[in-house]
C-alpha atoms as a PDB file:
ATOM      1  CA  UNK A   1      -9.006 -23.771  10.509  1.00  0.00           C
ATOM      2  CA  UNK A   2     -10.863 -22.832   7.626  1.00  0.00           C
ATOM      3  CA  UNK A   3     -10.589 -19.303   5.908  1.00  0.00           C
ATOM      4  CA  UNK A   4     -14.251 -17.758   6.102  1.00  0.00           C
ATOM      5  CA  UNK A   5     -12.877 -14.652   3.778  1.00  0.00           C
ATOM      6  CA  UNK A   6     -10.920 -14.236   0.755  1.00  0.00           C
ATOM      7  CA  UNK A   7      -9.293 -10.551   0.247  1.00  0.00           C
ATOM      8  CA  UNK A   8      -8.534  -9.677  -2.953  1.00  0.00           C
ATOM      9  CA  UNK A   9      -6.530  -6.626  -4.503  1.00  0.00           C
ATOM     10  CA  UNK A  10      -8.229  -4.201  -6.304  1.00  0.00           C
ATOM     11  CA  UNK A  11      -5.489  -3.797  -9.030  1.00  0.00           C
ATOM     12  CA  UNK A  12      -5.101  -6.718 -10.002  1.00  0.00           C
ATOM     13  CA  UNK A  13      -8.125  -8.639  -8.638  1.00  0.00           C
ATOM     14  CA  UNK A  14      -5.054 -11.609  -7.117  1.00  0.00           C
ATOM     15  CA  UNK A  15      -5.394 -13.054  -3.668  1.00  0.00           C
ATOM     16  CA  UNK A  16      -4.171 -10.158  -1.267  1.00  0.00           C
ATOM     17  CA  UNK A  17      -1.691 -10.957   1.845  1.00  0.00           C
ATOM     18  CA  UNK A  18      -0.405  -9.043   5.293  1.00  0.00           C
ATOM     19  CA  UNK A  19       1.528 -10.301   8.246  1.00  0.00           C
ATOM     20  CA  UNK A  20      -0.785 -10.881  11.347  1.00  0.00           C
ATOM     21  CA  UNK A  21      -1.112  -8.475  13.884  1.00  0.00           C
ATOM     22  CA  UNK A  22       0.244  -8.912  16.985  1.00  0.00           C
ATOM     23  CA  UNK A  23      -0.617  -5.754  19.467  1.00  0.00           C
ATOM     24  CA  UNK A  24       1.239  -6.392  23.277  1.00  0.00           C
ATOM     25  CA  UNK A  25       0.937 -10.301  23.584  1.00  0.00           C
ATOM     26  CA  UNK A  26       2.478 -12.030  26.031  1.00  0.00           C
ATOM     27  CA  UNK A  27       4.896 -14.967  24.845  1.00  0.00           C
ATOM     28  CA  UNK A  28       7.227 -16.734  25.972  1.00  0.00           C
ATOM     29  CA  UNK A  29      10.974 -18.450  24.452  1.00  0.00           C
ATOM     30  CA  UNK A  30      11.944 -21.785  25.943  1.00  0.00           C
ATOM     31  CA  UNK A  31      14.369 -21.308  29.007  1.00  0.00           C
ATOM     32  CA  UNK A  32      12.941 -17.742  29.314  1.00  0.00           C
ATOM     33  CA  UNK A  33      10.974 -14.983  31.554  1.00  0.00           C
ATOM     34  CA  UNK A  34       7.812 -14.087  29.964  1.00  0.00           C
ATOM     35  CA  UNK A  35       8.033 -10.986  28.179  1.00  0.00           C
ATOM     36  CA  UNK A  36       5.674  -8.780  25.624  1.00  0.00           C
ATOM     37  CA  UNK A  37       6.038  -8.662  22.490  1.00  0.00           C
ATOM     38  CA  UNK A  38       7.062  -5.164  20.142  1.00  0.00           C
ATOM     39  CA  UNK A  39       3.844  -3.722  19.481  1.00  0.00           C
ATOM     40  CA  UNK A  40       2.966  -3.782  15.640  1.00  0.00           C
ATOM     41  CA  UNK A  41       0.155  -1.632  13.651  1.00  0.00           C
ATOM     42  CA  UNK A  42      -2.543  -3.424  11.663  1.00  0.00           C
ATOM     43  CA  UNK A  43       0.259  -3.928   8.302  1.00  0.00           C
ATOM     44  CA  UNK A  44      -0.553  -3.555   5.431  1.00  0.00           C
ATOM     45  CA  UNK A  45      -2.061  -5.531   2.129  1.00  0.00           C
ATOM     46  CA  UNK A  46       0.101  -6.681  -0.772  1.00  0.00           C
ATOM     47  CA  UNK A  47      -0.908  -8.001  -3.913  1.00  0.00           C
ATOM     48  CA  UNK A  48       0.534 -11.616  -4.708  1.00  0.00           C
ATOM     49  CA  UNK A  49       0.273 -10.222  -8.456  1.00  0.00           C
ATOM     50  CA  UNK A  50       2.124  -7.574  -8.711  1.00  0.00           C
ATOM     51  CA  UNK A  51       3.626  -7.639  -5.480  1.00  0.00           C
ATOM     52  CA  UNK A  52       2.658  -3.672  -4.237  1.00  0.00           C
ATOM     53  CA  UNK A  53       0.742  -2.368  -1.513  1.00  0.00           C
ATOM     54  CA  UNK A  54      -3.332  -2.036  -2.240  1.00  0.00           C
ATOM     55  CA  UNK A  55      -6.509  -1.794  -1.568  1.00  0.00           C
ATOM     56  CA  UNK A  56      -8.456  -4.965  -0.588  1.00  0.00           C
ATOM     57  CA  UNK A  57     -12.230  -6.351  -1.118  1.00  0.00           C
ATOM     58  CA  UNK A  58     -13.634  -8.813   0.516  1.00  0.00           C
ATOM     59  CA  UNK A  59     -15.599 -11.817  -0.852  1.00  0.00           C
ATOM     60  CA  UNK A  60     -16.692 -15.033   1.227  1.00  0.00           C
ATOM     61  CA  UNK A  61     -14.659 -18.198   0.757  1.00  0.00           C
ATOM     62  CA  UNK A  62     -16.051 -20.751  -1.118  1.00  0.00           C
ATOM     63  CA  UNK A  63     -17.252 -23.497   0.429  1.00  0.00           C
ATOM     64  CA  UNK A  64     -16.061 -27.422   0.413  1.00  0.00           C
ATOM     65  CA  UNK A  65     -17.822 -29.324  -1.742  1.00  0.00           C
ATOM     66  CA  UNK A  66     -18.097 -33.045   0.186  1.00  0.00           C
ATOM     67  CA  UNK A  67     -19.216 -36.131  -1.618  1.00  0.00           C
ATOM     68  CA  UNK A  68     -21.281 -37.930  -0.307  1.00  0.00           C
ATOM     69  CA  UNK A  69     -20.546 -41.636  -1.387  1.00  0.00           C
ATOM     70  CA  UNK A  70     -22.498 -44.286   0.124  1.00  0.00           C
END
């Protein structure tokens, strides 16, 4: 699946990256009961740049250029 968004840091204007969320979801381990998962917050952004915590904006991804060869 394709990106539609690209987040990038407001420092230092480098591709921005958090851990998903996961909020209560049910999963389950091979030879297990089901059981829910720790519940997380939203995280938070890091810069791949310099590697803090920041501030994000959001542009749309660009899109795949396809050739069309005949």
């Amino acid at each position: 699946m394709k990106a539609l968004f690209l987040y990038l840091s407001t420092c230092c204007k480098q591709l921005a990256t958090k851990p998903p969320c996961v909020k209560g979801l049910a999963f389950k381990k091979k030879g297990q009961k089901e059981t829910k998962a720790p519940e997380v917050g939203l995280g938070h952004w890091s810069c791949t740049g310099c590697g803090r915590a920041c501030k994000v904006s959001r542009t749309n991804a660009p899109e795949e250029k396809k050739d069309a060869q005949i």
